[in-house]
N, C-alpha and C. Protein backbone atom coordinates (compact mmCIF):
# COMPACT_ATOMS: atom_id res chain seq x y z
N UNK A 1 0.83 -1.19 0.00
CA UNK A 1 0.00 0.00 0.00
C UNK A 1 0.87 1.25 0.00
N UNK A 2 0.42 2.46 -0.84
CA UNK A 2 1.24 3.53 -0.69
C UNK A 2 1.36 4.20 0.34
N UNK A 3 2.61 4.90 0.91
CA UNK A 3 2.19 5.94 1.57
C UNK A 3 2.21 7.11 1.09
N UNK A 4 1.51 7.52 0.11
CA UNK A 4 1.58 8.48 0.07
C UNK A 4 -0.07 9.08 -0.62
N UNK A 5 -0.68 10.06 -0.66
CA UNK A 5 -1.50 10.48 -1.06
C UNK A 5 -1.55 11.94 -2.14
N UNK A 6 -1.70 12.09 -3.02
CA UNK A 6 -1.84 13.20 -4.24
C UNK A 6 -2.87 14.47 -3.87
N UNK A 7 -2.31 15.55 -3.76
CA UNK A 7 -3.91 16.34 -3.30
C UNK A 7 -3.90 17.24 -4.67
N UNK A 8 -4.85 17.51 -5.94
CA UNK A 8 -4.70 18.17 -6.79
C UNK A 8 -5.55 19.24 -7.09
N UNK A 9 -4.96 19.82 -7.48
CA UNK A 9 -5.73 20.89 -8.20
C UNK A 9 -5.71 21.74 -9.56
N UNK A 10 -6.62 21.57 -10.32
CA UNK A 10 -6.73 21.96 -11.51
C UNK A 10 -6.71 23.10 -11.75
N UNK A 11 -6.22 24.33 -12.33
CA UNK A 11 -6.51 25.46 -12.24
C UNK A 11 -6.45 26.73 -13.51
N UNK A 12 -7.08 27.50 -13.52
CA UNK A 12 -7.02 28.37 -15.13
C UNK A 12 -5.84 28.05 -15.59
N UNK A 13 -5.05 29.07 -14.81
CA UNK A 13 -3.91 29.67 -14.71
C UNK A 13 -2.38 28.47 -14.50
N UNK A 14 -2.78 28.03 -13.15
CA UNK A 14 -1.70 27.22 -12.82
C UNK A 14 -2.32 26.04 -12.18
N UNK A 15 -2.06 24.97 -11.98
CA UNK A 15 -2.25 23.37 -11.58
C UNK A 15 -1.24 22.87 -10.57
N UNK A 16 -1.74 22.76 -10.25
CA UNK A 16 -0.71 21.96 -8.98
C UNK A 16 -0.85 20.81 -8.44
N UNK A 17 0.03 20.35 -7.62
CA UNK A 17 -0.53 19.14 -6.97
C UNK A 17 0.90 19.13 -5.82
N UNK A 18 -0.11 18.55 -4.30
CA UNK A 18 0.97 18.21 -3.32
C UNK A 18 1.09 16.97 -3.05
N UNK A 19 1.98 16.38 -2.79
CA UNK A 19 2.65 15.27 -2.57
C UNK A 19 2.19 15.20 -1.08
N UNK A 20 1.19 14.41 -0.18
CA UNK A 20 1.34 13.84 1.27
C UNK A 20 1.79 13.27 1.73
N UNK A 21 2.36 12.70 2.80
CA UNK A 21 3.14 11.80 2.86
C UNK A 21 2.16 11.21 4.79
N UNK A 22 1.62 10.03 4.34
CA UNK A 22 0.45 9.42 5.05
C UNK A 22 1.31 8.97 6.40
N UNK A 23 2.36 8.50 6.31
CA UNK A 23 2.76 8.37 7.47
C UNK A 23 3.75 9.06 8.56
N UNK A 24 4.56 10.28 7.60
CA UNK A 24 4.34 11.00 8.14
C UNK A 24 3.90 12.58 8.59
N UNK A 25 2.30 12.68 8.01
CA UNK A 25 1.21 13.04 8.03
C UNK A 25 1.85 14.74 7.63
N UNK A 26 2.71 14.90 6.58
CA UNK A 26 3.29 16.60 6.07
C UNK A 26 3.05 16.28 4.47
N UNK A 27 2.98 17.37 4.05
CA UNK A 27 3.48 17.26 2.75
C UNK A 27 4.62 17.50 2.42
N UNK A 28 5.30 16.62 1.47
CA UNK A 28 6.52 16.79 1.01
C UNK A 28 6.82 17.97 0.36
N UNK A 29 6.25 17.99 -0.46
CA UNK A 29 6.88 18.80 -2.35
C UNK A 29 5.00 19.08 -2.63
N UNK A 30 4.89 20.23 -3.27
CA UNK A 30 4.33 20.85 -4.10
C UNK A 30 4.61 21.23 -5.54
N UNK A 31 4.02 20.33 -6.51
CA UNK A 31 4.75 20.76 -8.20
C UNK A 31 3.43 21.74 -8.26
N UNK A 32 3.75 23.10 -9.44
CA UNK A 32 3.11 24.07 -9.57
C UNK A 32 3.54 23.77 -11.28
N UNK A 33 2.46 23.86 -11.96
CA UNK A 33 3.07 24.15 -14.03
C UNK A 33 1.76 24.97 -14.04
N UNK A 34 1.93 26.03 -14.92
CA UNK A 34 1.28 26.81 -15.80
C UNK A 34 0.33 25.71 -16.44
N UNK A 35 -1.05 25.52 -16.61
CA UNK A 35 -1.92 25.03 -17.40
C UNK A 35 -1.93 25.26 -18.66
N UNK A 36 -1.28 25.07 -19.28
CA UNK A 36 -1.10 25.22 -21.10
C UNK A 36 -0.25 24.13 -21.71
N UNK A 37 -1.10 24.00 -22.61
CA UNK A 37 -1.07 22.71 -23.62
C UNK A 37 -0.04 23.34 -24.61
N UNK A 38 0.98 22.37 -25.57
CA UNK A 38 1.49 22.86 -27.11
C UNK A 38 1.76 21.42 -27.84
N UNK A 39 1.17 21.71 -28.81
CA UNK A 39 0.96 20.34 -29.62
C UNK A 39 1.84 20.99 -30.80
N UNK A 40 2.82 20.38 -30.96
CA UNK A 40 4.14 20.94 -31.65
C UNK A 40 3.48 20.71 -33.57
N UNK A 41 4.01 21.93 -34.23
CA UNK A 41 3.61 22.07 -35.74
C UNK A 41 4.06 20.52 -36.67
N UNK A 42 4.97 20.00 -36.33
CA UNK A 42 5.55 18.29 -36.50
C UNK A 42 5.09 17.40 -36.15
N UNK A 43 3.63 16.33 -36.61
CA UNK A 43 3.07 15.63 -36.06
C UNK A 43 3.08 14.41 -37.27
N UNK A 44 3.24 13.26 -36.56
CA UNK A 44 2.49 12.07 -37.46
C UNK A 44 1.39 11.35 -36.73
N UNK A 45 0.88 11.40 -38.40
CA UNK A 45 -0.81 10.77 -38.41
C UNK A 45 -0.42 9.71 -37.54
N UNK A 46 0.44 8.14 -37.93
CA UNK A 46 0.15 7.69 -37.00
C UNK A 46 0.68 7.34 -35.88
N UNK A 47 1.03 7.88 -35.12
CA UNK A 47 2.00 8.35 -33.67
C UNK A 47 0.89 9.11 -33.43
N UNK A 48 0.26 8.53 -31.66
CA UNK A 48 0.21 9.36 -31.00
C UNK A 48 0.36 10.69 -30.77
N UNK A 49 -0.75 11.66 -30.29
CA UNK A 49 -0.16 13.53 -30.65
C UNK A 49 1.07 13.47 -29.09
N UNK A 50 1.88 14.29 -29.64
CA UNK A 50 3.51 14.66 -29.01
C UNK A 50 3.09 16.04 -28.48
N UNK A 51 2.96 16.00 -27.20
CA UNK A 51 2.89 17.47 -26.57
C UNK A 51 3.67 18.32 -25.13
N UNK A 52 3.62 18.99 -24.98
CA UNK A 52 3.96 19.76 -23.92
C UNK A 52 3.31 20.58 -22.98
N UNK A 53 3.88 20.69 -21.61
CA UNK A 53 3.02 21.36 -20.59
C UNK A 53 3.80 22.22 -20.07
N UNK A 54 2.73 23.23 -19.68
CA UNK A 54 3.66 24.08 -18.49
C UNK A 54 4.52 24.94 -19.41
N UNK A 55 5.81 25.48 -18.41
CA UNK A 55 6.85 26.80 -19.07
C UNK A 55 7.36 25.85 -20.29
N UNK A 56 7.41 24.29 -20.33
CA UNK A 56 7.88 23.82 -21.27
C UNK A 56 6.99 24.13 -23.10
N UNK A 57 6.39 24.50 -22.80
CA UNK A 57 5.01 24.62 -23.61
C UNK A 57 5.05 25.98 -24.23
N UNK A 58 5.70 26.43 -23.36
CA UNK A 58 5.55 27.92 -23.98
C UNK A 58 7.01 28.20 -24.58
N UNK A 59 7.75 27.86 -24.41
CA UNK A 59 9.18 27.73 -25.03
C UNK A 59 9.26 26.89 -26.36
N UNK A 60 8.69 26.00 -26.37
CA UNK A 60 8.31 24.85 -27.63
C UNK A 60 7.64 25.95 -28.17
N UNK A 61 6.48 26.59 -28.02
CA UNK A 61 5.66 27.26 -29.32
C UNK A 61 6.75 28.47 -29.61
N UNK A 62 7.33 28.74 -28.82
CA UNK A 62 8.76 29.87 -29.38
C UNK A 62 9.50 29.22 -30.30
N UNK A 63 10.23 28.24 -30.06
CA UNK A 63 11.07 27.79 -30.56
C UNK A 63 10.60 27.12 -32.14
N UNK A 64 9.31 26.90 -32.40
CA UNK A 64 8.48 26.17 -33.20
C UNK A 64 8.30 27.50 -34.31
N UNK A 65 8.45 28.87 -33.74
CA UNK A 65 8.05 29.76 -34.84
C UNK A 65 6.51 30.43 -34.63
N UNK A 66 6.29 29.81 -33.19
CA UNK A 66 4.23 30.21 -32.84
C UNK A 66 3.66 29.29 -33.96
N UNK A 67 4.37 27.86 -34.57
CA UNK A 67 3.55 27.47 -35.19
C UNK A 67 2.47 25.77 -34.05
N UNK A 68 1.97 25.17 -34.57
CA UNK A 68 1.44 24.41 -33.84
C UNK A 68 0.48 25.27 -33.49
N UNK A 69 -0.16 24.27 -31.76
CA UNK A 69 -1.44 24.48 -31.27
C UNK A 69 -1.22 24.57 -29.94
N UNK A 70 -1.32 25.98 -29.17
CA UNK A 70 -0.81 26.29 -28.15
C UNK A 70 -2.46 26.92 -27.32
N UNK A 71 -2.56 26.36 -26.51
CA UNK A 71 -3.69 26.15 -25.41
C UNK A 71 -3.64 26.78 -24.26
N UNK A 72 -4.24 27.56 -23.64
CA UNK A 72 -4.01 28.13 -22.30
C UNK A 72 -5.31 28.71 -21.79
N UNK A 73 -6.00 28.36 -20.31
CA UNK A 73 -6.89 28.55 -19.90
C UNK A 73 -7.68 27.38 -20.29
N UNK A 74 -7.86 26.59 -20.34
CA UNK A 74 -8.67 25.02 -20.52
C UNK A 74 -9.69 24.88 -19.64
N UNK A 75 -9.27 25.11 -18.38
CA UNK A 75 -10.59 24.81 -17.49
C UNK A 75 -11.78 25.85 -18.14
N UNK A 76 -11.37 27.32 -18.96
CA UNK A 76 -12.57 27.88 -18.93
C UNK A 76 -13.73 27.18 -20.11
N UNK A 77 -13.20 26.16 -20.46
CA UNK A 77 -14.34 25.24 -21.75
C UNK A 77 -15.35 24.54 -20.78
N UNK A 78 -14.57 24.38 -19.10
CA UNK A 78 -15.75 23.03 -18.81
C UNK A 78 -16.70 23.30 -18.56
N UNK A 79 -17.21 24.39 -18.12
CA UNK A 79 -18.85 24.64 -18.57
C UNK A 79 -19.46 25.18 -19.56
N UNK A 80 -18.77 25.24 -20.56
CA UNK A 80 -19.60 25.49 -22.10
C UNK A 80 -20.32 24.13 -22.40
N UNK A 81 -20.96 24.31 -23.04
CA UNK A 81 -21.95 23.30 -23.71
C UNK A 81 -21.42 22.93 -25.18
N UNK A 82 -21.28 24.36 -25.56
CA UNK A 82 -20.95 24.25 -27.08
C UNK A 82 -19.47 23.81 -27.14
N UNK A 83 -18.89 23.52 -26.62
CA UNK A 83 -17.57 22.82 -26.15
C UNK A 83 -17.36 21.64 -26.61
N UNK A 84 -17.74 20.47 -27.69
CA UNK A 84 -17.36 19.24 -28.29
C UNK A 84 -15.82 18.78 -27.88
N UNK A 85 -15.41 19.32 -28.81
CA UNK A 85 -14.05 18.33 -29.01
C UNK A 85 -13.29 19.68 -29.69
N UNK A 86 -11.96 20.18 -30.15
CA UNK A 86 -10.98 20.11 -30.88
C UNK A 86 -10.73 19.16 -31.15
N UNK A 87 -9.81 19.66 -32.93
CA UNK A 87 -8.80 18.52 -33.37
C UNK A 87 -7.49 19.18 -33.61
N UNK A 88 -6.88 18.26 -33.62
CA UNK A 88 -5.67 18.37 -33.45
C UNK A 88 -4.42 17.56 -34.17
N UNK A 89 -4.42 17.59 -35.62
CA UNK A 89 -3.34 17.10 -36.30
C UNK A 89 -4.76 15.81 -36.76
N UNK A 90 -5.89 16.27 -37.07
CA UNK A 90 -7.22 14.89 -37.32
C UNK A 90 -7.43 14.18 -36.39
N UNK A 91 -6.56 14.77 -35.31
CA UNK A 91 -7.14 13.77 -33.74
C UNK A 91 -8.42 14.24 -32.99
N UNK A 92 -9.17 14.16 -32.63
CA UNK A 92 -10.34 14.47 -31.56
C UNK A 92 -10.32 14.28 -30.11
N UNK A 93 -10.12 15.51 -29.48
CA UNK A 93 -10.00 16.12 -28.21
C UNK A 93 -10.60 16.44 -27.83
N UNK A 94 -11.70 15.74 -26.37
CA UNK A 94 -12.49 16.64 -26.00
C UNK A 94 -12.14 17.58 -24.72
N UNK A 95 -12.54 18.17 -23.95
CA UNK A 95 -12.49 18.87 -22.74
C UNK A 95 -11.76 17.91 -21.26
N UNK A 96 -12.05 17.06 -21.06
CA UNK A 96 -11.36 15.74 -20.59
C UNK A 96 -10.15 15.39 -20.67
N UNK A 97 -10.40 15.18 -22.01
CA UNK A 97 -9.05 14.93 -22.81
C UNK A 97 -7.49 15.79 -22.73
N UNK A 98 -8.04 17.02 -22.51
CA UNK A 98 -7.02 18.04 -22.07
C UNK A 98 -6.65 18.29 -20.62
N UNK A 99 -7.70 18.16 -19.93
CA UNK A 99 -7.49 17.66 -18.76
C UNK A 99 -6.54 17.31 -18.47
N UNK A 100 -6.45 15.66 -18.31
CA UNK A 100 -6.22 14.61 -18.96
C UNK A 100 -4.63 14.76 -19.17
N UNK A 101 -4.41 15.81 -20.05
CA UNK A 101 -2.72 15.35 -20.29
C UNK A 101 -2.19 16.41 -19.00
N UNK A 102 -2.55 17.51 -18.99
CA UNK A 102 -2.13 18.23 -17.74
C UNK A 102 -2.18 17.91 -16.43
N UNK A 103 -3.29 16.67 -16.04
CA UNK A 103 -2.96 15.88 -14.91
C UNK A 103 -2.17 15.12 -14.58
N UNK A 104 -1.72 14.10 -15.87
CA UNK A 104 -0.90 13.03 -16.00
C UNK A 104 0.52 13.57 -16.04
N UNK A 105 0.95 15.12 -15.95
CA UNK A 105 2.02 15.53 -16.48
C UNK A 105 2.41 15.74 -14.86
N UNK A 106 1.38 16.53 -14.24
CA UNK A 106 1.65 16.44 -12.56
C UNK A 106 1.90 15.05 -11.90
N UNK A 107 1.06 14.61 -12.30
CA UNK A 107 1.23 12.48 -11.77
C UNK A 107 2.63 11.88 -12.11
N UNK A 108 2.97 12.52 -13.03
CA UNK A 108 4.46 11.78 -13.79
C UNK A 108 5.81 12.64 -13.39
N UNK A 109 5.87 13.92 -13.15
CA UNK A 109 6.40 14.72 -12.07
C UNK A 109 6.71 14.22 -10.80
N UNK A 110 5.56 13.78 -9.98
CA UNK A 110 5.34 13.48 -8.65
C UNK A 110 5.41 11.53 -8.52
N UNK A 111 5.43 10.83 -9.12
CA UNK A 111 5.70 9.85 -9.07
C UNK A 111 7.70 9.62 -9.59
N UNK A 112 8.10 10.51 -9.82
CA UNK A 112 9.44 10.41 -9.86
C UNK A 112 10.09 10.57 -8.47
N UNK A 113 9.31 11.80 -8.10
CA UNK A 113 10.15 12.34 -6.51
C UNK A 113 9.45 11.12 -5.69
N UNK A 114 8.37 10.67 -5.61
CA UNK A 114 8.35 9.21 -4.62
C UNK A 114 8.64 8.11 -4.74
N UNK A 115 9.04 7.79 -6.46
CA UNK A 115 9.15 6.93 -6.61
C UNK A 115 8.47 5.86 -6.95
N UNK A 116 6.77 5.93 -6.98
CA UNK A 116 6.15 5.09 -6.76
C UNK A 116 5.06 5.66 -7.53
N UNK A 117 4.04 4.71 -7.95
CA UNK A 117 2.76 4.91 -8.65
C UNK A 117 1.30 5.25 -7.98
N UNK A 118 1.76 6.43 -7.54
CA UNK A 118 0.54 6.47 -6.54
C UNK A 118 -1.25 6.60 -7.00
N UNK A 119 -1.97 6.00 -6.40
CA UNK A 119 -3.37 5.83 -7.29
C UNK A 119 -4.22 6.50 -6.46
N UNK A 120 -3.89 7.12 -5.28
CA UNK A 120 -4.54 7.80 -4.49
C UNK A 120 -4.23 9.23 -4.67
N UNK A 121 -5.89 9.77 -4.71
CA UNK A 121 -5.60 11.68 -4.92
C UNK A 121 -6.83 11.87 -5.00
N UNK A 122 -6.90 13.03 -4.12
CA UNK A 122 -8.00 14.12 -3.41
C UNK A 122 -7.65 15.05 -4.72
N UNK A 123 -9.08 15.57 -5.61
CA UNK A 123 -8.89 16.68 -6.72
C UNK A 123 -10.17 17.37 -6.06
N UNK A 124 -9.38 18.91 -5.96
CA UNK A 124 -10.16 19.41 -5.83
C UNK A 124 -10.99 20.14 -7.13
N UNK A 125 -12.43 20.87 -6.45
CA UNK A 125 -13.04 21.76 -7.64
C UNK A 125 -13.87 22.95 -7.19
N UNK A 126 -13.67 24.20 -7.66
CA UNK A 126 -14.45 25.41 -6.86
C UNK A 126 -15.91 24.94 -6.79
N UNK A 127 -15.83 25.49 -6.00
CA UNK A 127 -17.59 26.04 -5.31
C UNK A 127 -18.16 25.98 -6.22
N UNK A 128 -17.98 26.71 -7.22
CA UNK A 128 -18.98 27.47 -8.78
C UNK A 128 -17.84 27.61 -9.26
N UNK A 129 -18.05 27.18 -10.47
CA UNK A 129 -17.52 27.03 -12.14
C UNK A 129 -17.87 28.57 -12.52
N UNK A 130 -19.59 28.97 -12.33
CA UNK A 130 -20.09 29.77 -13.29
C UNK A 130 -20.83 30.44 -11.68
N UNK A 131 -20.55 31.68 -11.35
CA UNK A 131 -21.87 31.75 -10.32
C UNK A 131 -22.99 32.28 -10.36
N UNK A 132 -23.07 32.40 -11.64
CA UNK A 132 -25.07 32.91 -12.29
C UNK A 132 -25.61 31.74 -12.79
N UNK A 133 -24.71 30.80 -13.32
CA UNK A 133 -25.81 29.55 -14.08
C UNK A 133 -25.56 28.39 -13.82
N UNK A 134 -26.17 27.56 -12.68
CA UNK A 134 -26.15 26.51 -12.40
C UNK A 134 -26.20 25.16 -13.23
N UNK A 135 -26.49 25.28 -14.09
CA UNK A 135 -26.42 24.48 -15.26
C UNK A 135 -25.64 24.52 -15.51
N UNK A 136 -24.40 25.59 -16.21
CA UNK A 136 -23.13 25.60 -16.58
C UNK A 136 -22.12 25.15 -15.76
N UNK A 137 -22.64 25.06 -14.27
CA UNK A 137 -21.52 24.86 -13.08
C UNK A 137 -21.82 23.17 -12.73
N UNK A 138 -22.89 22.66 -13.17
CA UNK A 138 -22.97 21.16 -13.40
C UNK A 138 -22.45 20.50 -14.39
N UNK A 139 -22.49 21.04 -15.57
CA UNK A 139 -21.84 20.79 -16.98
C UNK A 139 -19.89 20.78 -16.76
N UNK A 140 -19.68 21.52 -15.77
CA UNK A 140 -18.06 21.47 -15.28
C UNK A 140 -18.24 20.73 -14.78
């Protein structure tokens, strides 16, 4: 069993996540990345899409020429409706999906410094998404 526990948080701006440490009951380490996606202008159809997070993300779309598909602010799609999917090099991405790589990028961060594959994690989520339309703040 691990000891350790993930506390996360998703965020416009920046994402984070702390490292607990269950037994003895502190947190270790806090990783902090900028929430932004870059899906580099160089892609093959069939390979998997190749991307980047965080300050790394924003240096890649420099270095790329501002070409590619550079993402920032993601959480503000999860209560749109009209929100489907992007594509991305003919791939289909939905809202999740982006998620999704910016979580796994904190998980893969933080499983280096413990060492271990931790499957336990507290994510948090605001109060209100939207605080006039309750519908939109269920749809997040």
């Amino acid at each position: 069993m691990s000891k350790f526990l993930y506390g996360i948080d998703f965020g416009t701006t920046n994402s984070a996540l702390s490292i607990f440490d269950e037994e003895k009951n502190e947190i270790i380490e806090t990783i902090i990345v900028p929430s932004i996606l870059y899906f580099g202008s160089e892609q093959s159809a069939a390979e998997p899409l190749k991307y980047v997070v965080g300050e790394e993300a924003i240096a890649a779309y420099l270095a790329d020429g501002m070409k590619g598909r550079f993402m920032k602010s993601i959480k503000r799609i999860l209560p749109r409706s009209s929100f489907i999917e992007t594509r991305i090099h003919h791939k289909r991405l939905n809202a999740s999906d982006l998620v999704t790589l910016i979580l796994k990028e904190l998980k893969t961060k933080a499983d280096l410094i413990t060492g271990t594959d931790c499957q336990k994690a507290i994510i948090g989520r605001p109060v209100f998404f939207d605080d006039d339309n309750t519908t939109k703040d269920a749809l997040a």
